[in-house]
N, C-alpha and C. Protein backbone atom coordinates (compact mmCIF):
# COMPACT_ATOMS: atom_id res chain seq x y z
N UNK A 1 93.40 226.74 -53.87
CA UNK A 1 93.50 227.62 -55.02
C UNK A 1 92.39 228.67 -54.94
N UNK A 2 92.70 229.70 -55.29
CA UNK A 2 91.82 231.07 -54.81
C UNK A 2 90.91 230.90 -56.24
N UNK A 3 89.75 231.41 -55.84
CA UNK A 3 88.67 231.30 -56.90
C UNK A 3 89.15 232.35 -58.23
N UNK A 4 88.66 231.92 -59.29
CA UNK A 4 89.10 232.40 -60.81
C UNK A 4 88.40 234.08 -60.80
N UNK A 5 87.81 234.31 -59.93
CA UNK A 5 87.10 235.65 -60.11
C UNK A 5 87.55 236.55 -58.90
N UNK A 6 88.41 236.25 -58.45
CA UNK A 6 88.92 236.89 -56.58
C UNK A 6 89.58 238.53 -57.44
N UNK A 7 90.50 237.71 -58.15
CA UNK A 7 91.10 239.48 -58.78
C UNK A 7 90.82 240.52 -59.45
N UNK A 8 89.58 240.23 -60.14
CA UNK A 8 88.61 241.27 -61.42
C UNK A 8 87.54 241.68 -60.37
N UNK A 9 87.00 240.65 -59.04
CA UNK A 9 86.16 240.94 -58.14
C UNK A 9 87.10 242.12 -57.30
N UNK A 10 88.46 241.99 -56.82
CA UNK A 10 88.93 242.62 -55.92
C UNK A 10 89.22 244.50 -56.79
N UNK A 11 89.34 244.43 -57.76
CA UNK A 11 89.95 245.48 -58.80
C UNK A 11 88.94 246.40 -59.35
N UNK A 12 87.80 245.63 -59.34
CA UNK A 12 85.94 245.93 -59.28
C UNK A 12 85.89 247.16 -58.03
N UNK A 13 85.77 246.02 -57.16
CA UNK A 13 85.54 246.61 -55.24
C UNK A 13 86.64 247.88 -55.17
N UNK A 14 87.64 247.64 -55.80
CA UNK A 14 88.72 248.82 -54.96
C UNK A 14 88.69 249.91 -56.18
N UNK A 15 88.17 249.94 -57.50
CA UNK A 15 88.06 250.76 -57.76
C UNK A 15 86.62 251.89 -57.82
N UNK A 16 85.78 251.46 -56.72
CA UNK A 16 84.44 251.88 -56.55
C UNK A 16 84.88 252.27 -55.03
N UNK A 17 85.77 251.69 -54.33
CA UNK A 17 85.98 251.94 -52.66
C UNK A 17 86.83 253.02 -52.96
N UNK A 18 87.70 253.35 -53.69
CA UNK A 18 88.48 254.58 -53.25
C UNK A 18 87.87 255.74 -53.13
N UNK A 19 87.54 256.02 -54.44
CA UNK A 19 86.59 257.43 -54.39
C UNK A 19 86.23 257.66 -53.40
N UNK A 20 85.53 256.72 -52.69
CA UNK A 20 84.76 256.74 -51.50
C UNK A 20 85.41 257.14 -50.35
N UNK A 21 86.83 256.80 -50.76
CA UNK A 21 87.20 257.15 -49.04
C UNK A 21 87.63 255.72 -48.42
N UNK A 22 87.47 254.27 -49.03
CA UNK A 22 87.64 253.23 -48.94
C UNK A 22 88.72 252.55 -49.04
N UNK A 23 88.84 251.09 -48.43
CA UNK A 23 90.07 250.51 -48.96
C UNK A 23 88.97 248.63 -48.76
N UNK A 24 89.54 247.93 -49.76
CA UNK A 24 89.00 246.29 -49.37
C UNK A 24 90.08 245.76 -48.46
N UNK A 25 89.46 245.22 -47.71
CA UNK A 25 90.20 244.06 -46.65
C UNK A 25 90.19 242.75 -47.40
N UNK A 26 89.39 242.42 -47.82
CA UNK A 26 88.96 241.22 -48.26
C UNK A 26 87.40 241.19 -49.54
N UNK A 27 87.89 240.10 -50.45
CA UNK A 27 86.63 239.68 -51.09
C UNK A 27 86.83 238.06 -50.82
N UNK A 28 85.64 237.63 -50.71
CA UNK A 28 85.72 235.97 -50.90
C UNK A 28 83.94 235.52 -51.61
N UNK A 29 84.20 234.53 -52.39
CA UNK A 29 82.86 233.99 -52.68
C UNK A 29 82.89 232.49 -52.15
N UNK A 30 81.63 232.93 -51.45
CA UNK A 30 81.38 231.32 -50.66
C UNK A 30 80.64 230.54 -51.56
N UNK A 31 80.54 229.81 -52.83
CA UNK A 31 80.13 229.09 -53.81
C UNK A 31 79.61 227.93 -52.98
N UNK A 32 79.58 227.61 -51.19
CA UNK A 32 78.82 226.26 -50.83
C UNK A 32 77.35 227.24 -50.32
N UNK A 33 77.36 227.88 -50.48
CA UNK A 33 76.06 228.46 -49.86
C UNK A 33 75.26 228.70 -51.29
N UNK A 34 73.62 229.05 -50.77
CA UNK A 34 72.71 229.16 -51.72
C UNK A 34 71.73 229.74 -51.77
N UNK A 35 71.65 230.90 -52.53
CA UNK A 35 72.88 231.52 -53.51
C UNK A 35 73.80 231.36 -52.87
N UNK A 36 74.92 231.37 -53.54
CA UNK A 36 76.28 231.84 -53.68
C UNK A 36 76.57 233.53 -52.72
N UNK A 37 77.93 233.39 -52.15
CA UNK A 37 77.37 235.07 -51.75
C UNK A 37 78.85 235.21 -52.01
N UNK A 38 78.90 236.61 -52.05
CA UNK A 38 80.29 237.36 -52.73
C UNK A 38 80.14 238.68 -51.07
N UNK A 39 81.46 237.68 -50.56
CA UNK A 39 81.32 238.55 -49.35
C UNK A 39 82.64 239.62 -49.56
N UNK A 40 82.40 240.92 -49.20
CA UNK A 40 83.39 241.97 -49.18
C UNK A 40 83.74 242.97 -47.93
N UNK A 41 84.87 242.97 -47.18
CA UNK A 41 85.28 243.22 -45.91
C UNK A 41 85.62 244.47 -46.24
N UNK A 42 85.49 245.69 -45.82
CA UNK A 42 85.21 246.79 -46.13
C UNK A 42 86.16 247.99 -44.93
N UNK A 43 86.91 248.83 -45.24
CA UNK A 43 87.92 249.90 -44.67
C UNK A 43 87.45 251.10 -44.65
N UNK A 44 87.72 252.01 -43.88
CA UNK A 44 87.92 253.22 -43.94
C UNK A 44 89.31 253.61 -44.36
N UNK A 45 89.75 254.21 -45.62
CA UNK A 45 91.37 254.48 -46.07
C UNK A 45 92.27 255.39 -44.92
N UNK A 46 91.49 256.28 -43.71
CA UNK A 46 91.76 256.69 -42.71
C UNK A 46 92.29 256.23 -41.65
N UNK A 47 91.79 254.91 -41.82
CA UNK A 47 91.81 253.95 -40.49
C UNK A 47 90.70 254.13 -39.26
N UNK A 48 89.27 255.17 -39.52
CA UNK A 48 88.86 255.43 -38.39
C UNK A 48 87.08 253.92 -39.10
N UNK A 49 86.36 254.40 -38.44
CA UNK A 49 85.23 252.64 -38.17
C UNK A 49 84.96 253.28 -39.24
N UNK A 50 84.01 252.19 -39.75
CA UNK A 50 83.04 252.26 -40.56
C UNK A 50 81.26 251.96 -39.99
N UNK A 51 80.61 252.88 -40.61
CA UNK A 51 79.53 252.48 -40.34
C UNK A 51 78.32 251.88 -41.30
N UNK A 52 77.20 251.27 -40.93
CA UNK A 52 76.22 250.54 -41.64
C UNK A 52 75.98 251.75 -42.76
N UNK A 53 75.88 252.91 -42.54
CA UNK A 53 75.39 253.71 -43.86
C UNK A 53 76.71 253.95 -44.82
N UNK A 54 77.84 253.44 -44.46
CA UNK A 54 78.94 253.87 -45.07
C UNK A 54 78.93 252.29 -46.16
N UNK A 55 78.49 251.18 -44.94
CA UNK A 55 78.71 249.69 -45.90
C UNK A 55 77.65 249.82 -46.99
N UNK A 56 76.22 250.48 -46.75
CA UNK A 56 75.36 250.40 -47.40
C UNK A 56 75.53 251.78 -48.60
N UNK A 57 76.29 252.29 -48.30
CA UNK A 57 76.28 253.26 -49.86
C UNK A 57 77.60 252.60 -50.32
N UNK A 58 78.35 251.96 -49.98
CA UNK A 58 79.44 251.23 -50.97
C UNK A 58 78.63 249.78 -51.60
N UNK A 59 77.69 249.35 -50.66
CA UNK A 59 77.07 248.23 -51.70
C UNK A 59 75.76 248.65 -52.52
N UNK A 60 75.31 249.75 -52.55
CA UNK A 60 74.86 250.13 -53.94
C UNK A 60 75.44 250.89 -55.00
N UNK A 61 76.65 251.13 -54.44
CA UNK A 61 77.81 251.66 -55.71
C UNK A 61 78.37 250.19 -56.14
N UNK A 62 78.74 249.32 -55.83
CA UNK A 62 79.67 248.36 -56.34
C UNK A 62 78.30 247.52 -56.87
N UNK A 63 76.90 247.35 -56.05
CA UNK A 63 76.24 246.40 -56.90
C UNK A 63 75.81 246.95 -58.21
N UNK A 64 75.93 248.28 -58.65
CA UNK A 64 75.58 248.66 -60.26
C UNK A 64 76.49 248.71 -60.38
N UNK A 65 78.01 248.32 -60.32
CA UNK A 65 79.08 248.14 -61.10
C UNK A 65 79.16 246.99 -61.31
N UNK A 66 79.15 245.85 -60.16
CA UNK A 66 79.00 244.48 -60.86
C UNK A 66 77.36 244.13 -61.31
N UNK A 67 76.91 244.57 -61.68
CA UNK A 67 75.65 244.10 -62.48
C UNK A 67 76.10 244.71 -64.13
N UNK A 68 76.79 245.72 -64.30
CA UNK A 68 77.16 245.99 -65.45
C UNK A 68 78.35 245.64 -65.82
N UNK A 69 79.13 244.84 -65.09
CA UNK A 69 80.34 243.91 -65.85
C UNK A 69 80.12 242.58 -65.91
N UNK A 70 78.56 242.36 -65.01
CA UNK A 70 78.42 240.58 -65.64
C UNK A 70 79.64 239.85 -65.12
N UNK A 71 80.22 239.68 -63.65
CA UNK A 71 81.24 239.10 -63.59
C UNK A 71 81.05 237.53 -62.78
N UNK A 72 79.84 237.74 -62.00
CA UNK A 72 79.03 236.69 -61.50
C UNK A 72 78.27 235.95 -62.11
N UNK A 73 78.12 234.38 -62.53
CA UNK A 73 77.44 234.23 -63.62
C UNK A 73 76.52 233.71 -62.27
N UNK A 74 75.34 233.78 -62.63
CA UNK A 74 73.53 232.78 -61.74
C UNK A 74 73.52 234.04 -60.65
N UNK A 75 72.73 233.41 -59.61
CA UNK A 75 72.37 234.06 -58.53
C UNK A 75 73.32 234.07 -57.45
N UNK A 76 73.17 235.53 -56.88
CA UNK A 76 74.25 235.55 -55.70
C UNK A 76 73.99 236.55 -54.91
N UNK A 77 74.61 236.36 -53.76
CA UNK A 77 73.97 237.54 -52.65
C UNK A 77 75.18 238.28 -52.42
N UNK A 78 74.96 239.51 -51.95
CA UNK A 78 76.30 240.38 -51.73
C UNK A 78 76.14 240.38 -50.38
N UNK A 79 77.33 240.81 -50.00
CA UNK A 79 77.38 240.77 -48.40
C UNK A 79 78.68 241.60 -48.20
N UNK A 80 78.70 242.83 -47.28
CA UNK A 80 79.25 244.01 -47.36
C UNK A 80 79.77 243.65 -45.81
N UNK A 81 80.84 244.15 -45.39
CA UNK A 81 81.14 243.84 -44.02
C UNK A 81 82.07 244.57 -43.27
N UNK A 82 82.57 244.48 -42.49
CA UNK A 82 83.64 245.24 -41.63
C UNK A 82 83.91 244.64 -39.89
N UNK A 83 84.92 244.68 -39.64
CA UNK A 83 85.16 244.41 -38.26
C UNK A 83 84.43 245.39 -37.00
N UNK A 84 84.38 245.60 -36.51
CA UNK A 84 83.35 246.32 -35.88
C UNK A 84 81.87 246.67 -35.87
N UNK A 85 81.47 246.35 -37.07
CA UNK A 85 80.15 246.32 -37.57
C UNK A 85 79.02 245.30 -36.75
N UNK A 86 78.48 245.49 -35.73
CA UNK A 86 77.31 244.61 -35.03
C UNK A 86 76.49 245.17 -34.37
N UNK A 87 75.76 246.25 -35.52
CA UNK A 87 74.82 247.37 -34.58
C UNK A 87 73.31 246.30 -34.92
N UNK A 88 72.85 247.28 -34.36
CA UNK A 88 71.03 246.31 -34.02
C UNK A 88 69.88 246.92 -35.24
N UNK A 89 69.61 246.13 -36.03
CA UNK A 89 68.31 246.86 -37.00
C UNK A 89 67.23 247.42 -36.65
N UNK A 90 66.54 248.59 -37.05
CA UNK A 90 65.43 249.34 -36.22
C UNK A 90 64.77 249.88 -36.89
N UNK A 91 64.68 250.37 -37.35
CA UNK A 91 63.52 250.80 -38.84
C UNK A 91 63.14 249.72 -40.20
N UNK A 92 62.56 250.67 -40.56
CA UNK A 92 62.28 250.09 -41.98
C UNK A 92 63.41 250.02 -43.22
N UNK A 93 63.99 251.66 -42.58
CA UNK A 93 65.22 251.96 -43.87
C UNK A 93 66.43 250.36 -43.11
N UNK A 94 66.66 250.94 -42.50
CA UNK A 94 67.31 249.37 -42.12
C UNK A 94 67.58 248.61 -42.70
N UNK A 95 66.34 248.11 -42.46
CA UNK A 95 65.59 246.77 -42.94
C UNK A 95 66.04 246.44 -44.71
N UNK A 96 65.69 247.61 -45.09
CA UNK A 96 65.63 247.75 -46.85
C UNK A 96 67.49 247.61 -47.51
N UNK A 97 67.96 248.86 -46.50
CA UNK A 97 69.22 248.81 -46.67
C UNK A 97 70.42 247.51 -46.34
N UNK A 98 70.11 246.91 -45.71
CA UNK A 98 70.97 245.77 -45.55
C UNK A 98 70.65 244.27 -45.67
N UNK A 99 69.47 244.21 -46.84
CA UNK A 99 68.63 243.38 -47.56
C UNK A 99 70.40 242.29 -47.64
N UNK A 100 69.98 241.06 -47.37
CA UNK A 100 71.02 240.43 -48.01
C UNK A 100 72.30 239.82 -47.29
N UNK A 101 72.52 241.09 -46.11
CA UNK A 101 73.33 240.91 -45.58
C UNK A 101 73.17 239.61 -43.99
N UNK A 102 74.29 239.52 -43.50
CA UNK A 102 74.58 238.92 -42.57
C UNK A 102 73.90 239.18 -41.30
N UNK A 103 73.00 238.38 -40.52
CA UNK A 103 71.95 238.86 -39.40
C UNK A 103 72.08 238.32 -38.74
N UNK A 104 72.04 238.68 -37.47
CA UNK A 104 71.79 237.44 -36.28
C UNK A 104 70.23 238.04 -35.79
N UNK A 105 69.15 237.08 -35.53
CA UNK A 105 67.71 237.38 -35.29
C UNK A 105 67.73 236.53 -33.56
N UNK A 106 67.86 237.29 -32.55
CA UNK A 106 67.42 236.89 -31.03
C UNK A 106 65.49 236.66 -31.01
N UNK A 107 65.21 235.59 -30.71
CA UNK A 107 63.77 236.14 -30.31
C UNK A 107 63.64 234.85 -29.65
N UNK A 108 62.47 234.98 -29.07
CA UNK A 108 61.47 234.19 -28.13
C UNK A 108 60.40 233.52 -28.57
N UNK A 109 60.49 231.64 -28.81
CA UNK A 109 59.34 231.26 -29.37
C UNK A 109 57.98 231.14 -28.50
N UNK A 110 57.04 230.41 -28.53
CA UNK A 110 55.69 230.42 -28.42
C UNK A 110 56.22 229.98 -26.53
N UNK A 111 56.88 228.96 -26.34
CA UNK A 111 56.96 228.44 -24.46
C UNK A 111 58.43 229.59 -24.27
N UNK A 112 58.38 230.67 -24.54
CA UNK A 112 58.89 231.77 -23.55
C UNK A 112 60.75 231.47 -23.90
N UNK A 113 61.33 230.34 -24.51
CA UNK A 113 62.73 230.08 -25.05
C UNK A 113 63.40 230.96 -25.41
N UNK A 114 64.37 231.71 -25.23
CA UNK A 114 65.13 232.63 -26.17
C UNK A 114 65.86 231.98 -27.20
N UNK A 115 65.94 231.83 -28.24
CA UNK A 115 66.65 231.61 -29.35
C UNK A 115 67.63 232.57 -30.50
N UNK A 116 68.55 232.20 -30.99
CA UNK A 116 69.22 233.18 -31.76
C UNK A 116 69.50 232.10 -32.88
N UNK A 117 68.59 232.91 -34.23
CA UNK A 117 69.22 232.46 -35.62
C UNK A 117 70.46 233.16 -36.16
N UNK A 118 70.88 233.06 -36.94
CA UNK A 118 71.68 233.51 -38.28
C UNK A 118 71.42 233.46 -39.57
N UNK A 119 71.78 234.06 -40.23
CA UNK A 119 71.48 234.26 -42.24
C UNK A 119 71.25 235.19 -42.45
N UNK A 120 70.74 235.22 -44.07
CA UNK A 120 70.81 236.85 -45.10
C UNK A 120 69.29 236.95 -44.76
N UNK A 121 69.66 238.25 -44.44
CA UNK A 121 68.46 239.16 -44.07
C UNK A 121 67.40 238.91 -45.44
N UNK A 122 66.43 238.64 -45.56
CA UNK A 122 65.35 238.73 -46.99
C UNK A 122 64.36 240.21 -46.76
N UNK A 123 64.37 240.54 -45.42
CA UNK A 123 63.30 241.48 -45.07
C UNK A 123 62.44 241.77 -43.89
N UNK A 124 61.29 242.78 -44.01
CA UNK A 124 60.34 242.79 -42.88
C UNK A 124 59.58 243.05 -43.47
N UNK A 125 58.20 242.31 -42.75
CA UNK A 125 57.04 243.19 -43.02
C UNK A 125 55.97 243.08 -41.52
N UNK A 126 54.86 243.57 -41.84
CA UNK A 126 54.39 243.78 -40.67
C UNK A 126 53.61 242.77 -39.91
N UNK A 127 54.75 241.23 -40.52
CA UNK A 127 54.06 240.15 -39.40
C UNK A 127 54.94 239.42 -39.12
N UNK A 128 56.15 239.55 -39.82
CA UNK A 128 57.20 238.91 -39.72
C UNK A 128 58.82 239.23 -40.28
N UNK A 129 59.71 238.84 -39.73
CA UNK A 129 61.32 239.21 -40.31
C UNK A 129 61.46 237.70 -41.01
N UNK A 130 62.23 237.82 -41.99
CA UNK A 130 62.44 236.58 -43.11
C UNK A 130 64.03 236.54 -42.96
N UNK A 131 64.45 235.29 -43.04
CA UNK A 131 65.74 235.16 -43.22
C UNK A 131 66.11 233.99 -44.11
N UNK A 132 67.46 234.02 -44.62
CA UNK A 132 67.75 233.00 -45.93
C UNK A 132 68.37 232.02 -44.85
N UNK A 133 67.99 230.72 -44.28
CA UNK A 133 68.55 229.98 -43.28
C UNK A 133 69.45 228.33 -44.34
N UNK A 134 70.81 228.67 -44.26
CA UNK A 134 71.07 227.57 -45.36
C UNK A 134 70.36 227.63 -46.31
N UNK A 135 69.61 228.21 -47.20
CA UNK A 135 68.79 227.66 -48.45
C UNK A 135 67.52 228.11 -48.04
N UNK A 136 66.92 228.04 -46.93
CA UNK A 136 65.93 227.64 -46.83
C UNK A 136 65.20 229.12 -45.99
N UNK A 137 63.98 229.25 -46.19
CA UNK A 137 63.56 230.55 -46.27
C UNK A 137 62.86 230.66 -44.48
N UNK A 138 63.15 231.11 -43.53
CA UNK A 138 62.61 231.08 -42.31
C UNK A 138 61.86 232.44 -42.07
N UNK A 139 60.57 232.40 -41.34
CA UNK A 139 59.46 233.64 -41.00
C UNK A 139 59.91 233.28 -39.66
N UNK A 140 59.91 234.57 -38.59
CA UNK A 140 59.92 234.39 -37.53
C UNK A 140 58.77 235.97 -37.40
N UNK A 141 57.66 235.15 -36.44
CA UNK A 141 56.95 236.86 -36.29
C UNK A 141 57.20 237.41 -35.28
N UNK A 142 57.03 238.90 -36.08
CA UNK A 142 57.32 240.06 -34.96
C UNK A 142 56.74 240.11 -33.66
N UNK A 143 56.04 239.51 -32.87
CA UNK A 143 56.04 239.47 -31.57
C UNK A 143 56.70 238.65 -31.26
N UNK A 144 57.44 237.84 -31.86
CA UNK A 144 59.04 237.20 -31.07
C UNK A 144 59.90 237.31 -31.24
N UNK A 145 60.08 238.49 -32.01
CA UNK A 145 61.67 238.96 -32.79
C UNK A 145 61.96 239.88 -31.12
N UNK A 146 63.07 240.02 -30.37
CA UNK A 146 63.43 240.24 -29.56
C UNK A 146 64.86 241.86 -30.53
N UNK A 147 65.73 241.25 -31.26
CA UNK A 147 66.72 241.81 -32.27
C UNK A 147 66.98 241.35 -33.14
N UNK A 148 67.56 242.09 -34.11
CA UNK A 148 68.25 241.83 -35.03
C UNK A 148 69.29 242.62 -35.15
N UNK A 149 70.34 241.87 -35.54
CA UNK A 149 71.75 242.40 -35.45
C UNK A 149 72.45 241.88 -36.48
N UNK A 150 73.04 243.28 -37.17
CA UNK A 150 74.04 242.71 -38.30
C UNK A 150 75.19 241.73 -37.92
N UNK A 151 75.50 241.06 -38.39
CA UNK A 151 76.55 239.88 -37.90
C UNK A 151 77.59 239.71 -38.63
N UNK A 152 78.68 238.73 -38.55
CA UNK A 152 79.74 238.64 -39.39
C UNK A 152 79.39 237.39 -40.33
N UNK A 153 79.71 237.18 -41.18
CA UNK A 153 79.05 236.19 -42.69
C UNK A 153 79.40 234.57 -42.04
N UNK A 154 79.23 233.59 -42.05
CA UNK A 154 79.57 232.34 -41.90
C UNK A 154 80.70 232.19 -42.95
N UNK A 155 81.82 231.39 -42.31
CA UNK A 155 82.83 231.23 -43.36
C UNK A 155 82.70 229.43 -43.44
């Protein structure tokens, strides 16, 4: 049974995506994760890609629309997405702009290992990248962050 909020969420999203030039593929809320995340699969109405500045100005248009309809009750993470979408983070604006979203973090611990996490991006600063790992809050520092790459959400 599809969650009680899929259609006021989807009617939300598509009436903030058109203007834009948009169409939704998909909304889903993953209610086993924590927060909660309200993931939204994201179109060009053209049919041509979408890019990270295109996902990131549709999720600060739709997050002051759902913050002013109150349709999410507690805490929840948004997560903006698209098929093609797996470019590499590199700045700061980056960093700021896709707060939240879906990451994959490559890096190298202390005996030379390459490793690759996943989770919602929390941030950077200048000793470390933070990620939301299941629940649980992971620092990895910047002399072993190798990339970061937007990723597709865990289903």
């Amino acid at each position: 049974m599809a969650h009680p909020l899929i259609t006021p969420l989807e009617k939300l999203a598509s009436s903030i995506a058109f203007p834009m030039g948009f169409c939704i593929e998909t909304v889903a809320i993953q209610s086993h994760r924590n927060p909660q995340a309200l993931v939204i699969a994201l179109a060009r109405s053209n049919g041509t890609g979408i890019s990270l500045d295109d996902c990131a100005a549709f999720s600060g248009a739709f997050s002051e629309a759902l913050e002013l309809e109150s349709l999410i009750p507690g805490a929840y993470v948004l997560e903006i997405t698209s098929p093609g979408v797996g470019e590499v983070l590199q700045d700061d604006r980056d960093f700021r702009s896709f707060r939240g979203f879906p990451v994959s973090v490559l890096h190298r611990d202390s005996s030379g290992t390459e490793l690759r996490r996943e989770g919602s991006l929390l941030g950077r600063d200048a000793e470390a990248v933070e990620i939301n790992l299941r629940g649980r809050i992971v620092r990895i520092p910047i002399p072993e962050v190798l990339e970061v790459r937007l990723s597709s959400p865990e289903t």
